[in-house]
PDB file of N, CA and C in Angstrom:
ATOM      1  N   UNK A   1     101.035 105.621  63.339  1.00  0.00           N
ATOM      2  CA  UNK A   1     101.353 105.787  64.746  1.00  0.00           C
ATOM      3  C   UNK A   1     100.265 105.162  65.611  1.00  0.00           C
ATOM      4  N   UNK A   2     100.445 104.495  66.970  1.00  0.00           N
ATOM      5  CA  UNK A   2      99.811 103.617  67.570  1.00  0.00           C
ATOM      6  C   UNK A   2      98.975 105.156  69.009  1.00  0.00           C
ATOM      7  N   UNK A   3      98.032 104.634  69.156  1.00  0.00           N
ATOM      8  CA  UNK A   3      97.605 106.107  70.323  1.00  0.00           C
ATOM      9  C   UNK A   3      98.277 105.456  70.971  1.00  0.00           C
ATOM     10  N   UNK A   4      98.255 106.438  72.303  1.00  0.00           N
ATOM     11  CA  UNK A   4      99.456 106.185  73.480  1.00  0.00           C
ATOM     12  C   UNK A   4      98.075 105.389  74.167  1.00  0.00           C
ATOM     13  N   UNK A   5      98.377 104.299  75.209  1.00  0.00           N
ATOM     14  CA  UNK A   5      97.324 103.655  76.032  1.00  0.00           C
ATOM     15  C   UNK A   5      97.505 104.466  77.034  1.00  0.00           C
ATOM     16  N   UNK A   6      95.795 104.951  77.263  1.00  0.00           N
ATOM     17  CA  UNK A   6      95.556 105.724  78.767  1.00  0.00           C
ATOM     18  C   UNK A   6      95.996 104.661  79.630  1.00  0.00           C
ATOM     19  N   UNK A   7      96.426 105.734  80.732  1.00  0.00           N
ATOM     20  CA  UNK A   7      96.968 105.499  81.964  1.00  0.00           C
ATOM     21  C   UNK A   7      96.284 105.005  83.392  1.00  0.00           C
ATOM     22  N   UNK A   8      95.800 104.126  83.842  1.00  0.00           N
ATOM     23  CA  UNK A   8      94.320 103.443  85.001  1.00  0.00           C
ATOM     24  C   UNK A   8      94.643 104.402  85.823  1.00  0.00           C
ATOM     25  N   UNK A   9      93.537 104.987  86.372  1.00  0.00           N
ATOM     26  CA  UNK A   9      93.928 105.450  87.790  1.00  0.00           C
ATOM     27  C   UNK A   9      92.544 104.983  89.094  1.00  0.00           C
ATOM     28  N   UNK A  10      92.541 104.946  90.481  1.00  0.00           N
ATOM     29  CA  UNK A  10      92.360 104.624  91.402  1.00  0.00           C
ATOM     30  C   UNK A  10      90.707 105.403  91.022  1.00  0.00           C
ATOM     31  N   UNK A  11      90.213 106.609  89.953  1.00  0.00           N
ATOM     32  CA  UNK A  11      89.056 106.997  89.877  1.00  0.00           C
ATOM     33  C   UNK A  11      88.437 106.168  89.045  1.00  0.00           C
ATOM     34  N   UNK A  12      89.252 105.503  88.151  1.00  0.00           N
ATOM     35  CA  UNK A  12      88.597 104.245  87.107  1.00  0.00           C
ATOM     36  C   UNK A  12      88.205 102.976  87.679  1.00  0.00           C
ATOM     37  N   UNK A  13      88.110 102.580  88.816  1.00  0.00           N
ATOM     38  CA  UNK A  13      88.227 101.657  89.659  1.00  0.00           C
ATOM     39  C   UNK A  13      86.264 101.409  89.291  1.00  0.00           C
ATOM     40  N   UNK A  14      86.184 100.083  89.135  1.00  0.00           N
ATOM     41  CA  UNK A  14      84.326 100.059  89.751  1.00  0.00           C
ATOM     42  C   UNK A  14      84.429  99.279  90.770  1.00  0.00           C
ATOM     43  N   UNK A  15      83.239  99.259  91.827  1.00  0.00           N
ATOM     44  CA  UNK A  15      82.702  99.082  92.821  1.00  0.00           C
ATOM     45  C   UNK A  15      83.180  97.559  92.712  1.00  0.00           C
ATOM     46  N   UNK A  16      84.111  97.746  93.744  1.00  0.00           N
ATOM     47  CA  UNK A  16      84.838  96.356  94.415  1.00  0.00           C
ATOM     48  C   UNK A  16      85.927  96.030  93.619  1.00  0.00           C
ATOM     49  N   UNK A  17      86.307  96.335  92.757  1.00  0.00           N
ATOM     50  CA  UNK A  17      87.799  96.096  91.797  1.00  0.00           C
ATOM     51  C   UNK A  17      88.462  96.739  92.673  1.00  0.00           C
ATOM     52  N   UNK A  18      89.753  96.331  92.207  1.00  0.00           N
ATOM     53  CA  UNK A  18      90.854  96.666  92.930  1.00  0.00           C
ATOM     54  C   UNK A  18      92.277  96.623  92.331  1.00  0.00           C
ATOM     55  N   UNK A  19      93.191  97.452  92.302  1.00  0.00           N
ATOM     56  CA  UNK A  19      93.965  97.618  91.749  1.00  0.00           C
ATOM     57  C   UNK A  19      95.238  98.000  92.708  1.00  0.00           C
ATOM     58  N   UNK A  20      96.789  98.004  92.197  1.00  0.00           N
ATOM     59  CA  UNK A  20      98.005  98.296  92.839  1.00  0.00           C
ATOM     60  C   UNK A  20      98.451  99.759  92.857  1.00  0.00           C
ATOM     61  N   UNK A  21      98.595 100.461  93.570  1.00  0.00           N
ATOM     62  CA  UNK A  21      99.365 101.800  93.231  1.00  0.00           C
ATOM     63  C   UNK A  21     100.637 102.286  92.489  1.00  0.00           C
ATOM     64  N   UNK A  22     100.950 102.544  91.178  1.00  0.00           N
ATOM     65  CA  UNK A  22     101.921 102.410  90.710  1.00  0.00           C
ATOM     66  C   UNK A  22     102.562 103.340  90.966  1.00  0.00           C
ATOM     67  N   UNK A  23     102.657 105.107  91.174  1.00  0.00           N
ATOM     68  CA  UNK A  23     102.666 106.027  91.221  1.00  0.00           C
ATOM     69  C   UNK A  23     101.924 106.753  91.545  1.00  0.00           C
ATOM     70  N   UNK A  24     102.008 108.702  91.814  1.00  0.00           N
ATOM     71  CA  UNK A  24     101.309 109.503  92.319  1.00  0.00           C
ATOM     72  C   UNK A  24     101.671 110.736  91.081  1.00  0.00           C
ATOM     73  N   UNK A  25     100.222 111.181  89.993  1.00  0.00           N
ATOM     74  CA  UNK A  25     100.706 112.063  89.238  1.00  0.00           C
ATOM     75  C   UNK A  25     100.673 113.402  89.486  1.00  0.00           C
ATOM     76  N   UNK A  26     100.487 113.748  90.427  1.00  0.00           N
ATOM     77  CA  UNK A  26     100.717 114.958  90.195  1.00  0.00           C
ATOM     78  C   UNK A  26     101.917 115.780  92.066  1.00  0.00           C
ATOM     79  N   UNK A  27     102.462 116.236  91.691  1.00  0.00           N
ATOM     80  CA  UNK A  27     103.863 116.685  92.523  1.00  0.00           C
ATOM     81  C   UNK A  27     103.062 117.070  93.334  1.00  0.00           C
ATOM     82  N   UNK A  28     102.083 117.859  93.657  1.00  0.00           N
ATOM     83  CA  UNK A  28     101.556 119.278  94.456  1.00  0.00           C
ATOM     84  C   UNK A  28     100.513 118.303  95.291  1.00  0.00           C
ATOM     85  N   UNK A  29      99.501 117.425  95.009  1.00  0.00           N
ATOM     86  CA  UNK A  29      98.849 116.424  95.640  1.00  0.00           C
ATOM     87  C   UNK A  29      99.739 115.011  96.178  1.00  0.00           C
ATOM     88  N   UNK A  30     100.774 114.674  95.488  1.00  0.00           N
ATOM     89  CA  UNK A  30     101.467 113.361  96.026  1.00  0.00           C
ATOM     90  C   UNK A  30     101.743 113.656  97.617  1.00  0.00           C
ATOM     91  N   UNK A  31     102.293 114.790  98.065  1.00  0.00           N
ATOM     92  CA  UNK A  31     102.413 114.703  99.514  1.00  0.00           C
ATOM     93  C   UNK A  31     101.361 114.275 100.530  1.00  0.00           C
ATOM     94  N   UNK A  32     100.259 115.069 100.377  1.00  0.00           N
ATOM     95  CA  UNK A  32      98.643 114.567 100.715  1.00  0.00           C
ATOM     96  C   UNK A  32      98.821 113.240 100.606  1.00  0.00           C
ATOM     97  N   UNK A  33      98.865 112.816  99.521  1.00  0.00           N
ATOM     98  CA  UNK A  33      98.580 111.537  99.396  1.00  0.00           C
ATOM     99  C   UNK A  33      99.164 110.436 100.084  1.00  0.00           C
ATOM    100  N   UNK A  34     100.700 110.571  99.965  1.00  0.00           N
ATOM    101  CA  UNK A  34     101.402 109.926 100.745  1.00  0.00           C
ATOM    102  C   UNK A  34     101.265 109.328 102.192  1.00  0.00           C
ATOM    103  N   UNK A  35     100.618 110.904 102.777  1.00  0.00           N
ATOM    104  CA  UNK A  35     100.693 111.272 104.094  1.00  0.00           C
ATOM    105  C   UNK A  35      99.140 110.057 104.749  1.00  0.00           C
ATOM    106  N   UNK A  36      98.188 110.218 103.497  1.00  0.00           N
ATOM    107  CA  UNK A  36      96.910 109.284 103.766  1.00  0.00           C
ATOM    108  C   UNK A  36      97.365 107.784 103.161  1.00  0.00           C
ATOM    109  N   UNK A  37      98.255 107.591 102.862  1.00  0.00           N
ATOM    110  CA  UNK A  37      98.688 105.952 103.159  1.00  0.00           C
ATOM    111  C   UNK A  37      98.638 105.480 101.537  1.00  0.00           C
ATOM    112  N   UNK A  38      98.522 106.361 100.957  1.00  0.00           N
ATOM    113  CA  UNK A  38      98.934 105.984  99.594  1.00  0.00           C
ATOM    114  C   UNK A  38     100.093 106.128  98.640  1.00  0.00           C
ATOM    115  N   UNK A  39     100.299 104.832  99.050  1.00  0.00           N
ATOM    116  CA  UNK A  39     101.989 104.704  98.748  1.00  0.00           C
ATOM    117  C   UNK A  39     102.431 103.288  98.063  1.00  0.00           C
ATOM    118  N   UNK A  40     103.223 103.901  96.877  1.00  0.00           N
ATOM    119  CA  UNK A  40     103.029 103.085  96.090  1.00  0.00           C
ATOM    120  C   UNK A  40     103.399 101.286  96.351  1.00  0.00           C
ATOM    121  N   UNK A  41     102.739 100.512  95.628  1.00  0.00           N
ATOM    122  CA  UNK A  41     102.981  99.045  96.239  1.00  0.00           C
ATOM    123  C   UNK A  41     101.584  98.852  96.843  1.00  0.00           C
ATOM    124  N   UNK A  42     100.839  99.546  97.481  1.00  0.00           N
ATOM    125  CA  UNK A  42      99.961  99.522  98.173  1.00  0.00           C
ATOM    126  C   UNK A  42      98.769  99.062  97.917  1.00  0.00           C
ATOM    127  N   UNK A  43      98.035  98.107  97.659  1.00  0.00           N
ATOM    128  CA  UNK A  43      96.691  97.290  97.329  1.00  0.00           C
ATOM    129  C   UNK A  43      95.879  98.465  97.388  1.00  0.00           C
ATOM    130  N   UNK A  44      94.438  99.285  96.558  1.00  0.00           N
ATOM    131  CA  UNK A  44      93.453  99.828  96.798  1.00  0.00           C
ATOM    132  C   UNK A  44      92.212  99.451  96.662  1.00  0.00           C
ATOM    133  N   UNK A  45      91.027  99.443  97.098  1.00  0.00           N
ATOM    134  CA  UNK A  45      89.742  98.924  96.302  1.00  0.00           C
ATOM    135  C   UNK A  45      88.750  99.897  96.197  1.00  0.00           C
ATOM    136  N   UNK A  46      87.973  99.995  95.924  1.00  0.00           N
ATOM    137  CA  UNK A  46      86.959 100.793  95.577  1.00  0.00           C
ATOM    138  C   UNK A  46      85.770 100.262  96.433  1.00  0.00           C
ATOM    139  N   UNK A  47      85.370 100.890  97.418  1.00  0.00           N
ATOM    140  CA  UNK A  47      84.694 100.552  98.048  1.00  0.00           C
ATOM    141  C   UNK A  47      82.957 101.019  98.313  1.00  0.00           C
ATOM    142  N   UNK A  48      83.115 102.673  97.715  1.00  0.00           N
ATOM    143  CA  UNK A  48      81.986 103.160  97.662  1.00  0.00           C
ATOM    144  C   UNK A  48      82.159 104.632  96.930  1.00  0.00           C
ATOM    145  N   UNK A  49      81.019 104.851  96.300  1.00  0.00           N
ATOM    146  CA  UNK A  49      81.284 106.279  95.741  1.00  0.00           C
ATOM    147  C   UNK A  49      79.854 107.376  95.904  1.00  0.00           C
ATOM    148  N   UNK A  50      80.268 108.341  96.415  1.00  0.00           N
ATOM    149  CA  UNK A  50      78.798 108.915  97.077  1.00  0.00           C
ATOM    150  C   UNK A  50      77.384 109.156  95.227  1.00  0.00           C
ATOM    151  N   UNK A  51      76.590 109.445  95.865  1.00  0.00           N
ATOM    152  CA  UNK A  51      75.482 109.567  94.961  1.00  0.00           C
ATOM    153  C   UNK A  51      75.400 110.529  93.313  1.00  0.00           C
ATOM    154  N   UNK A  52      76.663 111.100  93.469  1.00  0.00           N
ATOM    155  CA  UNK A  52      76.702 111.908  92.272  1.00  0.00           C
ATOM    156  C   UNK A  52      78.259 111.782  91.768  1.00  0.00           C
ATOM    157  N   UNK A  53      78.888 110.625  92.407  1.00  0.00           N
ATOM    158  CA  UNK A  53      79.912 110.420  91.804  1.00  0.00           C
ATOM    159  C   UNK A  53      81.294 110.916  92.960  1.00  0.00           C
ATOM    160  N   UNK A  54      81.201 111.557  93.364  1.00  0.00           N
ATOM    161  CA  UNK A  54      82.596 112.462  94.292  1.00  0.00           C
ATOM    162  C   UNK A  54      81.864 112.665  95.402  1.00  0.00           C
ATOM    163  N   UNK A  55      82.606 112.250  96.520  1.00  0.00           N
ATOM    164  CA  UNK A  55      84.033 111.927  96.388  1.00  0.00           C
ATOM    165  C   UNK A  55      83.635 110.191  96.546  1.00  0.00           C
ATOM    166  N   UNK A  56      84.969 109.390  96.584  1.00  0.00           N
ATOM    167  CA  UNK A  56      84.980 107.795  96.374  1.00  0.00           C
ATOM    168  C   UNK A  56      85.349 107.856  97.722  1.00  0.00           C
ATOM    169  N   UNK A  57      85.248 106.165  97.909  1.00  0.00           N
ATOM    170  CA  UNK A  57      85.885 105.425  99.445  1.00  0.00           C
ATOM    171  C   UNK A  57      86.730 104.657  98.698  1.00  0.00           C
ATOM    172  N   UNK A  58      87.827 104.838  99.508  1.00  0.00           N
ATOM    173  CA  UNK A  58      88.821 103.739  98.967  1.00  0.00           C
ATOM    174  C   UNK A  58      89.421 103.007 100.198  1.00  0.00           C
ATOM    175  N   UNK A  59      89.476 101.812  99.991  1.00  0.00           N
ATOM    176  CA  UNK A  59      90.444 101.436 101.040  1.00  0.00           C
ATOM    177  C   UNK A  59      91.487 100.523 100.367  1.00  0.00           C
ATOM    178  N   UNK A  60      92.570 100.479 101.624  1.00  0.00           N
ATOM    179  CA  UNK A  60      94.022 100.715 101.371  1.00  0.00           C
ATOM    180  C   UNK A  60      94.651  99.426 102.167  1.00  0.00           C
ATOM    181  N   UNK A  61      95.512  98.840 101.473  1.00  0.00           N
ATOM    182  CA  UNK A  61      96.096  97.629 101.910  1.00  0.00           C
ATOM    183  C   UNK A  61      95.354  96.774 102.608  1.00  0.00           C
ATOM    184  N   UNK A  62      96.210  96.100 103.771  1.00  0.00           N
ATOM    185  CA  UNK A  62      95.626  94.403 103.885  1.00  0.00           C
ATOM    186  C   UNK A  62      94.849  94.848 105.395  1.00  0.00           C
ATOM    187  N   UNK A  63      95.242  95.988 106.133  1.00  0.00           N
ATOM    188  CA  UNK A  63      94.619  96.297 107.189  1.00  0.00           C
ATOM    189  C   UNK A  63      93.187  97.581 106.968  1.00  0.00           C
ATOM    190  N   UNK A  64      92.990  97.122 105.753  1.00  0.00           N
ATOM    191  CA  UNK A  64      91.545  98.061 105.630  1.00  0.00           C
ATOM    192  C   UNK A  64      91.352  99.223 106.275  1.00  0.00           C
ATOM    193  N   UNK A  65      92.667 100.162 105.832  1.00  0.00           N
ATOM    194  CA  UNK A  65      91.929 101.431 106.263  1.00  0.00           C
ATOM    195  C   UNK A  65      91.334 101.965 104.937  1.00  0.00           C
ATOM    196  N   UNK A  66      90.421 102.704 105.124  1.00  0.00           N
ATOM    197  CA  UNK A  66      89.070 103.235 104.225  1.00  0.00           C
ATOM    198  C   UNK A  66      89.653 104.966 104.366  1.00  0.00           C
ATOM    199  N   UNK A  67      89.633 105.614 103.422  1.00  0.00           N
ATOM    200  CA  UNK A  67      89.680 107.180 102.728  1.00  0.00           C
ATOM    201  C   UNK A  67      89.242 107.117 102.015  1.00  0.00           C
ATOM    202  N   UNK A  68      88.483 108.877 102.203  1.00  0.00           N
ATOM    203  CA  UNK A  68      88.185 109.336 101.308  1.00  0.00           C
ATOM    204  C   UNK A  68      88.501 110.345 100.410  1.00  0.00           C
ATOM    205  N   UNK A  69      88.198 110.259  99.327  1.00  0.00           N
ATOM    206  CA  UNK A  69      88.471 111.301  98.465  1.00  0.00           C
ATOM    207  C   UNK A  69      88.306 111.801  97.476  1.00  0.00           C
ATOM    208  N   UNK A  70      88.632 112.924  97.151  1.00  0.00           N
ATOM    209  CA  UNK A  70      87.714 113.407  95.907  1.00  0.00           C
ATOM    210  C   UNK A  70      88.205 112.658  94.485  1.00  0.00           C
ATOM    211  N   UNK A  71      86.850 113.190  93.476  1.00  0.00           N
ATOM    212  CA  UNK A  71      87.463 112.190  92.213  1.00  0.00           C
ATOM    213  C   UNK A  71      88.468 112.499  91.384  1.00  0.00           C
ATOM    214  N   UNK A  72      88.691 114.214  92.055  1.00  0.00           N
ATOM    215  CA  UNK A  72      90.337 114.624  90.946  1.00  0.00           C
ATOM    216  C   UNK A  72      91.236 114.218  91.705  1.00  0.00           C
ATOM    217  N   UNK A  73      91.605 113.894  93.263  1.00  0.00           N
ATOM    218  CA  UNK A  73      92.424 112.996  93.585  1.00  0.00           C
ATOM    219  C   UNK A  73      92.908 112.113  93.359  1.00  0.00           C
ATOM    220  N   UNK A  74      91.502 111.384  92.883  1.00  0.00           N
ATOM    221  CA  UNK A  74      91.401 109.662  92.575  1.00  0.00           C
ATOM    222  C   UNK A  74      92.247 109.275  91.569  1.00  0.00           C
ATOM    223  N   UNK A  75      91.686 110.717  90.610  1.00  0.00           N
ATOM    224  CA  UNK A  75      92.453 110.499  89.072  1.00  0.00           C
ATOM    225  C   UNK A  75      94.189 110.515  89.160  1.00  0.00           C
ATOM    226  N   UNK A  76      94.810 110.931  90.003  1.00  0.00           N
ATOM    227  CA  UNK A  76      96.221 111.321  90.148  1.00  0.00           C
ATOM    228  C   UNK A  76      96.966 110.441  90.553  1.00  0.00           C
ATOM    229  N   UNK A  77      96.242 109.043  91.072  1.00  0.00           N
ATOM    230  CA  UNK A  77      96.813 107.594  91.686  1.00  0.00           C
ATOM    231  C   UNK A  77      96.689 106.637  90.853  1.00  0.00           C
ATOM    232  N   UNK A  78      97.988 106.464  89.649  1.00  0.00           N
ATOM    233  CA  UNK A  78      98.100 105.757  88.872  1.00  0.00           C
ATOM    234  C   UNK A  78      98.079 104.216  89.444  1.00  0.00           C
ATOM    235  N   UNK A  79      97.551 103.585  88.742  1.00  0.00           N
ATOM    236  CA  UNK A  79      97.354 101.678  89.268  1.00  0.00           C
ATOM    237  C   UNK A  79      98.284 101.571  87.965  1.00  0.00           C
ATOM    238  N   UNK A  80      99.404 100.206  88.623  1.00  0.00           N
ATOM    239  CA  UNK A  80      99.749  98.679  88.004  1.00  0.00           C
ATOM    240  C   UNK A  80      99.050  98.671  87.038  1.00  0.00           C
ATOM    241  N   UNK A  81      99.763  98.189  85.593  1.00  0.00           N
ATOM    242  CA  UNK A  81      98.598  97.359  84.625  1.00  0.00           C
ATOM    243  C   UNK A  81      98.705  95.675  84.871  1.00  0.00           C
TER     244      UNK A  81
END
């Protein structure tokens, strides 16, 4: 049997990569998420991550808005392979 390939998410991101939003995993945070402009299709980059790791800056599509958020958030915003 082959392992299953982990799944990228928006917390795996390093400083200045950038990745597509494929989905939102978890039901109970996707609304939040939505509501802060993360929606799928949506370009993200990784822009900064505070000194101990959490929370990240991300910014979001072609008009650079910048959020933040924590890193179990981060983890729940599946990227495009």
């Amino acid at each position: 049997m082959s392992p299953v390939a982990a799944r990228r998410t928006a917390k795996d991101l390093r400083l200045g990569e950038s990745g597509t939003i494929c989905c939102l995993e978890d039901p109970e945070m996707a609304l939040k998420l939505l509501e802060m402009g993360c929606v799928p299709g949506v370009k993200v980059r990784l822009s900064g991550r505070a000194p101990l790791g959490d929370p990240l800056m991300l910014v979001l599509g072609d008009q650079e808005y910048t959020l933040s958020v924590r890193a179990s958030e981060a983890a729940t915003i599946l990227l495009k392979e």
